[in-house]
Protein backbone atom coordinates (compact mmCIF):
# COMPACT_ATOMS: atom_id res chain seq x y z
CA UNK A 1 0.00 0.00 0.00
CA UNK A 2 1.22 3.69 -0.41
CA UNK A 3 2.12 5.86 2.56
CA UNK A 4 3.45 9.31 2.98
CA UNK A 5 6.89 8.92 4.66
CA UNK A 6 9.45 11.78 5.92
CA UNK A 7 13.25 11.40 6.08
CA UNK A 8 15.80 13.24 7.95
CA UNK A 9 15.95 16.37 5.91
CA UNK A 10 12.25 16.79 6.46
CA UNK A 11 11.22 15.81 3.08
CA UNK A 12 8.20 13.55 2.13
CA UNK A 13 7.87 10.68 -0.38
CA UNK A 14 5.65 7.77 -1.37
CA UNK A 15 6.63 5.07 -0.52
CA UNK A 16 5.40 1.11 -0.49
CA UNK A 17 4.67 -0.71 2.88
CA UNK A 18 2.84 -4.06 3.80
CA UNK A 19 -1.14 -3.91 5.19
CA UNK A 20 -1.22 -3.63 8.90
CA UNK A 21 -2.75 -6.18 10.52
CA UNK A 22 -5.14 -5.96 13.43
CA UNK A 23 -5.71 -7.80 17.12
CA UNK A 24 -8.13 -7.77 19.20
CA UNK A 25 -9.92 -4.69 20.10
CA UNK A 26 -8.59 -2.84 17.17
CA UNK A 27 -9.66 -1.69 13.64
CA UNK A 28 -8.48 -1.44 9.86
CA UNK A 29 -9.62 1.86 8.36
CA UNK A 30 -9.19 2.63 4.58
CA UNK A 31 -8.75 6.84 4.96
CA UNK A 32 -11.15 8.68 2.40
CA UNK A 33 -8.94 12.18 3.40
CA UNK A 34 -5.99 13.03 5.98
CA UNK A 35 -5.05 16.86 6.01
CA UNK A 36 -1.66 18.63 6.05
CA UNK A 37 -1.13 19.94 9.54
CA UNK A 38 0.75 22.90 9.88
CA UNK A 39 3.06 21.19 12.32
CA UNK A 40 3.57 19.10 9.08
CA UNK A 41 5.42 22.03 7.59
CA UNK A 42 7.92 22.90 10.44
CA UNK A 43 10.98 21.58 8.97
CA UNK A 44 12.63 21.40 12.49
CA UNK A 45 9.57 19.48 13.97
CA UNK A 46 8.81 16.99 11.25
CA UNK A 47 12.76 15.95 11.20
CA UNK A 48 12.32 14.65 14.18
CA UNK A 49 10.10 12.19 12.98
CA UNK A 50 12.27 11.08 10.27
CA UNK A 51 11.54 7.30 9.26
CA UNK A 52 7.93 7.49 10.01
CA UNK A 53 4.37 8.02 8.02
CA UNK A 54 2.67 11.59 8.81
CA UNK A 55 -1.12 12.39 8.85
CA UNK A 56 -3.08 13.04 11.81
CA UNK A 57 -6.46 14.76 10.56
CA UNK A 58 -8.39 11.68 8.89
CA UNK A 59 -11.24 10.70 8.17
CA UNK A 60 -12.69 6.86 6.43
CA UNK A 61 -14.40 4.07 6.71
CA UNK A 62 -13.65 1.03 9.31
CA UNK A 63 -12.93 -2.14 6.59
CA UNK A 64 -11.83 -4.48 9.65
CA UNK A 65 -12.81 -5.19 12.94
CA UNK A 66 -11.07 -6.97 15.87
CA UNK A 67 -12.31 -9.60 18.05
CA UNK A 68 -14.15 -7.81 20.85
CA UNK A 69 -15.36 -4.59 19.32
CA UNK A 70 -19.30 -3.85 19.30
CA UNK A 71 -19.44 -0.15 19.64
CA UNK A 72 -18.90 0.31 16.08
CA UNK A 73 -19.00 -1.66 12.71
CA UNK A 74 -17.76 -2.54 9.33
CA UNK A 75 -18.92 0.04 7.21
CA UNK A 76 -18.52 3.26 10.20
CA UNK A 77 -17.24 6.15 8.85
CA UNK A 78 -14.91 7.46 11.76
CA UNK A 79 -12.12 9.84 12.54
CA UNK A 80 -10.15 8.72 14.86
CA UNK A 81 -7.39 10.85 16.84
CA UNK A 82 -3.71 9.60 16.69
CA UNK A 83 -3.45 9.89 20.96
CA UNK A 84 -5.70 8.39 23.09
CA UNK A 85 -5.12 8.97 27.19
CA UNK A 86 -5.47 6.48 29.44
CA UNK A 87 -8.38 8.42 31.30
CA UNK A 88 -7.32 6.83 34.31
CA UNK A 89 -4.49 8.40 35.48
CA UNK A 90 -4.19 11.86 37.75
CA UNK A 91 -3.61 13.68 34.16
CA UNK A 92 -6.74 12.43 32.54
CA UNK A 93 -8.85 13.38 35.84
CA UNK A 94 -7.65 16.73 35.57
CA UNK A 95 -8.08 17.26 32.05
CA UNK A 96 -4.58 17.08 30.83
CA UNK A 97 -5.00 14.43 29.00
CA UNK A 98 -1.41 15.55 26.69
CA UNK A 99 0.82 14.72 30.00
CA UNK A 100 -0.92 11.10 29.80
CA UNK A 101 2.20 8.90 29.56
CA UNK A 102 -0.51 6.49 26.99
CA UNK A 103 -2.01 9.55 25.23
CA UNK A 104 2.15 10.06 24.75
CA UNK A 105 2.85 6.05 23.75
CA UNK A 106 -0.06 6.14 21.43
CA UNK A 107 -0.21 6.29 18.02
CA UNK A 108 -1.93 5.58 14.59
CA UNK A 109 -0.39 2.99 12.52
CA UNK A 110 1.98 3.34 10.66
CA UNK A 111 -0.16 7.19 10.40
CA UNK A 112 -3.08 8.61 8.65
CA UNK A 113 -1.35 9.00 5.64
CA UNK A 114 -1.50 5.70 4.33
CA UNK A 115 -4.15 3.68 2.44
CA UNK A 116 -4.55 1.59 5.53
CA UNK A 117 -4.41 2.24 9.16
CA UNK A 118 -4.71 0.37 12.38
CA UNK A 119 -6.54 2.37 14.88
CA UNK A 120 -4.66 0.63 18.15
CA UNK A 121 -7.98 -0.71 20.85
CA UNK A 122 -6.90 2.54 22.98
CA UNK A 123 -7.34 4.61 20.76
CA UNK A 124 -10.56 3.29 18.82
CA UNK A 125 -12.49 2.92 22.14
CA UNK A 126 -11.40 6.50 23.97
CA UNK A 127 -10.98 8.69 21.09
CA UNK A 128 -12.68 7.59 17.74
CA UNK A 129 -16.01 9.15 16.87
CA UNK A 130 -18.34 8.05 14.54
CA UNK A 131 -19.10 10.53 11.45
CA UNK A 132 -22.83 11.79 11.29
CA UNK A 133 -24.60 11.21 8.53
CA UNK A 134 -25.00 14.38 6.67
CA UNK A 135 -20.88 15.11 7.14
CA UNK A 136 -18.64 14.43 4.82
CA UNK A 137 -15.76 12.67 5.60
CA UNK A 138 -13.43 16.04 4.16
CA UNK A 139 -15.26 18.20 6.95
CA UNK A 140 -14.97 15.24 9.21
CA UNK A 141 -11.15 15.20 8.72
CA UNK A 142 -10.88 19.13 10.09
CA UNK A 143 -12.04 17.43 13.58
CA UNK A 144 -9.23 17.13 14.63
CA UNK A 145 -7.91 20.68 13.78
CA UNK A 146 -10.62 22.29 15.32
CA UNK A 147 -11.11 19.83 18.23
CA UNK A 148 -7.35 21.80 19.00
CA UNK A 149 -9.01 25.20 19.05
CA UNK A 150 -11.77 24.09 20.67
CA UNK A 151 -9.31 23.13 23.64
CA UNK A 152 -6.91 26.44 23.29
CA UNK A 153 -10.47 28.42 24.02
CA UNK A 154 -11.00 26.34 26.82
CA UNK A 155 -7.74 26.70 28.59
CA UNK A 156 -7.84 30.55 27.70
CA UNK A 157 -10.99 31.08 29.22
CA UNK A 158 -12.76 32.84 26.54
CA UNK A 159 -16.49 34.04 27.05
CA UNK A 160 -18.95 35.63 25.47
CA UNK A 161 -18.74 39.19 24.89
CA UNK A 162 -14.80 39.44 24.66
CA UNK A 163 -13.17 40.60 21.42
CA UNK A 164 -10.87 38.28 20.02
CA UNK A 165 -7.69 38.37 17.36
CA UNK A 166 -6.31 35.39 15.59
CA UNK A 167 -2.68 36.21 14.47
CA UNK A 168 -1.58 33.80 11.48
CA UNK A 169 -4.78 32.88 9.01
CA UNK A 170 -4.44 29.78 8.16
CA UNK A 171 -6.63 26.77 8.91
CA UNK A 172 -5.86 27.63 12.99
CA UNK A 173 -7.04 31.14 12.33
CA UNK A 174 -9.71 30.48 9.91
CA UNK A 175 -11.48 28.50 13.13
CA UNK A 176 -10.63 30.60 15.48
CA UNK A 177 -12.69 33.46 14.00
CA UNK A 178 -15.48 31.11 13.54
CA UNK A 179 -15.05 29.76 16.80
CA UNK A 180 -15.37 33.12 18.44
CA UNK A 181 -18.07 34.29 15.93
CA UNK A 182 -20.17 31.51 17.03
CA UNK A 183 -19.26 31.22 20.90
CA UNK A 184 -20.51 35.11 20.78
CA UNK A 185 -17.34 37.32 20.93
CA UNK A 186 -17.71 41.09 20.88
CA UNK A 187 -15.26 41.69 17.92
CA UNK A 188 -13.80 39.33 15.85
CA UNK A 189 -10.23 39.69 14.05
CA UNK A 190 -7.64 38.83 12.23
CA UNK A 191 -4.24 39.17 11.33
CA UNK A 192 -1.34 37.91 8.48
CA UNK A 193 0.63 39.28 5.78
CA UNK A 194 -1.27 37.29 3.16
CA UNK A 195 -4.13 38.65 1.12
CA UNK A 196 -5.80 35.97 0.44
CA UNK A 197 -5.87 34.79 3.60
CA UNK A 198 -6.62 38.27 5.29
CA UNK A 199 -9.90 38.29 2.80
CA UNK A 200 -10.85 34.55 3.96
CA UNK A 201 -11.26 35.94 7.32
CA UNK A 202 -13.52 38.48 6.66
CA UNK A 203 -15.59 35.82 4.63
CA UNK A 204 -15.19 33.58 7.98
CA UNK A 205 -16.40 36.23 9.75
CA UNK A 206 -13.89 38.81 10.96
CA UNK A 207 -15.67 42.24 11.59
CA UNK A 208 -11.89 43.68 10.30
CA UNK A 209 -8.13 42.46 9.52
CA UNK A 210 -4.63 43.81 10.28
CA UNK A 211 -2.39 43.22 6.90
CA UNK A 212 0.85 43.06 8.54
CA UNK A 213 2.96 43.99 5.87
CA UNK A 214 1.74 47.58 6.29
CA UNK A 215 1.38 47.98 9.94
CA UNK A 216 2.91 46.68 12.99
CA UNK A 217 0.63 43.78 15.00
CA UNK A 218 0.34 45.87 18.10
CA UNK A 219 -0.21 49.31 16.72
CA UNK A 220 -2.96 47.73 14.57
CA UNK A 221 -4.72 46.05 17.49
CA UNK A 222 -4.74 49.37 19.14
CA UNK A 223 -6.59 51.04 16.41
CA UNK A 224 -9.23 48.62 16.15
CA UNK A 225 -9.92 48.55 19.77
CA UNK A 226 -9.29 52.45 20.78
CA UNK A 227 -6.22 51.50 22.69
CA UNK A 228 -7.34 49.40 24.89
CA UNK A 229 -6.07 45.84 22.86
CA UNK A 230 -8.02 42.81 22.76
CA UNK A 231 -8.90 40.31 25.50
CA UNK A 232 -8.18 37.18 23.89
CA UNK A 233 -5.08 36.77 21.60
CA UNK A 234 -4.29 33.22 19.62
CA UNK A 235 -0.99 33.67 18.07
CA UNK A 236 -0.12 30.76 15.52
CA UNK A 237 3.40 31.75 14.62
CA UNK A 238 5.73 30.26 16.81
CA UNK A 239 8.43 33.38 16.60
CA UNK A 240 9.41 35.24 19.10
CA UNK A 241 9.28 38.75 17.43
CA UNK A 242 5.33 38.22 16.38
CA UNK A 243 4.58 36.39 19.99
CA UNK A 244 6.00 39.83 21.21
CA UNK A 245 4.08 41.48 19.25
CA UNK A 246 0.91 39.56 20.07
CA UNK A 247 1.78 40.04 23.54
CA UNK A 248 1.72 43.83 23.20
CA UNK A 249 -1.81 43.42 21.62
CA UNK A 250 -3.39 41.93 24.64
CA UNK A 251 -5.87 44.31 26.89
CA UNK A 252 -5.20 44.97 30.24
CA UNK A 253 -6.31 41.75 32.24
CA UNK A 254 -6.30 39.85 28.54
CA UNK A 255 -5.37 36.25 27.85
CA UNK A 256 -2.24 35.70 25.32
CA UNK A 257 -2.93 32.25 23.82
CA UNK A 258 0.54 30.45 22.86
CA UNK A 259 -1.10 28.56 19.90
CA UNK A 260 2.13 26.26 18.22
CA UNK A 261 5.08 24.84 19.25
CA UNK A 262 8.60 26.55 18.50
CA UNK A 263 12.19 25.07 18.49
CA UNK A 264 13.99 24.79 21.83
CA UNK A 265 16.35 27.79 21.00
CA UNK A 266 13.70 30.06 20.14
CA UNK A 267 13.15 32.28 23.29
CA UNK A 268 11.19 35.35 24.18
CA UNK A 269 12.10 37.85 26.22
CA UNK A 270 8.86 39.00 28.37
CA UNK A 271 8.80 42.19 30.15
CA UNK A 272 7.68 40.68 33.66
CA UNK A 273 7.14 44.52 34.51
CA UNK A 274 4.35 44.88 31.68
CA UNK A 275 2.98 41.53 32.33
CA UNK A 276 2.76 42.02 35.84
CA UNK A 277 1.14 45.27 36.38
CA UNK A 278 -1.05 44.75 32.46
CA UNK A 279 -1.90 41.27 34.57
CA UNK A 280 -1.86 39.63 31.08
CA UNK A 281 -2.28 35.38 31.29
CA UNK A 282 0.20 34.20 28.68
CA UNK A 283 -1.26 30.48 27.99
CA UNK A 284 0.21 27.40 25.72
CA UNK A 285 -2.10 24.96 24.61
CA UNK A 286 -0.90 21.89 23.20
CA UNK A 287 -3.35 19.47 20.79
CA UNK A 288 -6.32 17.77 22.48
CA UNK A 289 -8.21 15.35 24.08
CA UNK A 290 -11.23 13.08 23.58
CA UNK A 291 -13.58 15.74 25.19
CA UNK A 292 -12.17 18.39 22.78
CA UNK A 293 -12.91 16.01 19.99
CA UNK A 294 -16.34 15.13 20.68
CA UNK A 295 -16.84 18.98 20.79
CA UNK A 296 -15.48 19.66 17.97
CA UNK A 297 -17.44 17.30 15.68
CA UNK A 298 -20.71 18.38 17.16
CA UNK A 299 -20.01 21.47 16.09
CA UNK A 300 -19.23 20.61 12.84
CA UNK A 301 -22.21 17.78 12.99
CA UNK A 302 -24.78 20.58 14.24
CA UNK A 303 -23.51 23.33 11.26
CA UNK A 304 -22.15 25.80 13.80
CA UNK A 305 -18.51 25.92 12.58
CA UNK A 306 -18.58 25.54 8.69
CA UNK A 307 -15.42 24.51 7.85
CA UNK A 308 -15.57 22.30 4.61
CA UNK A 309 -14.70 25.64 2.74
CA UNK A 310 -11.62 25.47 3.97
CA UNK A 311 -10.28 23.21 1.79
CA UNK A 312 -8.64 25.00 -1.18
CA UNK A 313 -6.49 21.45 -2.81
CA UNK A 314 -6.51 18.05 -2.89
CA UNK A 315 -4.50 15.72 -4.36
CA UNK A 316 -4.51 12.16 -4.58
CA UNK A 317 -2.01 10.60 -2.31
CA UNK A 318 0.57 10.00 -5.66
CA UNK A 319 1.13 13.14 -5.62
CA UNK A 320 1.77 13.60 -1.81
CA UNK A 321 5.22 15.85 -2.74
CA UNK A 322 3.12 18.18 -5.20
CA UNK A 323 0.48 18.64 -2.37
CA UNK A 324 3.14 19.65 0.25
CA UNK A 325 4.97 21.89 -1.69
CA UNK A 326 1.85 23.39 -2.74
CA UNK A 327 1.18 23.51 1.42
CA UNK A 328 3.90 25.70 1.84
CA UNK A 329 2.92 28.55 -0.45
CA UNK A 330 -0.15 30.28 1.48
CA UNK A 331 -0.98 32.62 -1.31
CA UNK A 332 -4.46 31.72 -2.05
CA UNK A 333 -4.08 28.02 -0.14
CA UNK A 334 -5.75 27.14 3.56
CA UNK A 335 -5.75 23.71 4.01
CA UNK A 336 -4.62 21.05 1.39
CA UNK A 337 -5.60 17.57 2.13
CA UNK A 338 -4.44 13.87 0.23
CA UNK A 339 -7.44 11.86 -0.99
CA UNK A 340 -7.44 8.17 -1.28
């Protein structure tokens, strides 16, 4: 069967491996659609990986079944998540489920870029969800994707009624404003150098946009909200000159929502002083859990966060180099996805 393999230099190819098999409690799923993550692009990141298959936001149909499974059947469309916690542990009672050492060990097999996966029995019974009927299995594949925004709302404490800016545009930012839009936020907006991306916003429902290449982050953010900044601030980028900047476009009493990981060298200098007395929350928030998932697909189930317009390519997973170099040019792109 085909997979989607990366080597040490962070590039991907197609390559040939055997079917897995499957024990009990697990499942075979033939993928109908797995997404390029942006964490799939971070050439540092994915080299660490080197030797293995990528794809974490799929979406198919169940072709297999172990001995012992009766929650779901041949024929379920599903997306499962590629960690599953324990739910036992002091972690998992508290939420965390990312610091569960099995949501750590887990993993899809050999990854959701392949034209066969085995979902592990952790993961199919804590964290695979069935697909609606009514969903397609391309919106079904952004469940994961938004089930992670769905969480980084949850640890920044975001309400109703506070304004909200989404700094990078992509598929991260694209949810975010509907996210906010739809949880009730005062002001919605959004920020990039891109055009195309800056106008997707507004069509996903930003009340205005800050084009970066014209005008500082923070000064922007400041004109939009009379000075004051904005309460909630996701910033994708993991840089340290735009998480400064972010950080300087956070109201007094705000939340600063740390949105993706960085390299270990990269480092930001805060101002303790102007965090201290601005009482700003600066917040990571680091993929999800099964309750973020479930979320996450009801919203997309119930038709409250559109988000099969996202999708701008796909390519048939032949061409899995063509589709990730076309990944990495955001000029009129947002999320690119391999079909099977």
């Amino acid at each position: 069967m085909k997979a989607v393999r990366v080597d040490a230099r962070g590039d991907v190819a197609v390559i040939e491996l055997p079917e897995p098999s499957i024990g009990p409690g697990e499942a075979l799923l033939r993928p109908s659609v797995s997404g390029i993550c942006g964490s799939d692009l971070l050439d540092w990141y994915v080299r660490q990986k080197a030797g293995t298959v990528l794809g974490h936001e799929v979406a198919g149909e169940i072709v297999a079944l172990g001995e012992g499974v009766e929650e779901l059947h041949v024929g379920d469309r599903v997306v499962p998540h590629h960690h599953a916690p324990c739910l036992e542990c002091a972690d998992c009672a508290a939420r965390r489920y990312v610091h569960c050492a099995q949501w750590k060990a887990s993993r899809l097999d050999p990854g959701g870029m392949a034209e066969l996966v085995r979902i592990p029995a952790g993961n199919l019974a804590r964290d695979t969800r069935r697909i609606a009927e009514g969903v397609s299995d391309e919106a079904a594949s952004l469940t994961e994707p938004l089930a992670t925004v769905v969480k980084a709302f949850r640890r920044g404490r975001f309400d109703a009624g506070q304004s909200a800016l989404f700094v990078g545009l992509g598929t991260t930012g694209q949810l975010g404003v509907r996210l906010a839009r739809a949880l009730g936020a005062s002001r919605v907006s959004g920020a990039d150098r891109v055009a195309s991306r800056l106008a997707a916003a507004r069509s996903s429902g930003a009340d205005e946009t800050i084009d970066v290449r014209s005008e500082r982050l923070s000064e922007g953010a400041r004109r939009l909200t009379g000075g004051s900044g904005f309460d909630f601030v996701l910033v994708g980028p993991g840089k340290r000159d735009v998480v400064a900047e972010a950080f300087r476009s956070v109201a007094p009493g705000g939340t600063l929502l740390l949105f993706t990981m960085a390299p270990p060298e990269e480092e930001w200098p805060l101002s303790l002083h102007d965090a201290y007395f601005a009482e700003i929350s600066v917040i990571p928030s680091y993929s999800c859990g099964p309750d973020d998932t479930r979320e996450a697909l009801e919203w997309i189930a119930g038709g409250r966060v559109a988000v099969a317009d996202l999708v701008t390519h796909r390519f048939p997973i032949g061409e899995a180099v063509r589709a990730f170099a076309r990944a990495r040019k955001p000029e009129e792109c947002v999320k690119v996805v391999l079909t099977f």
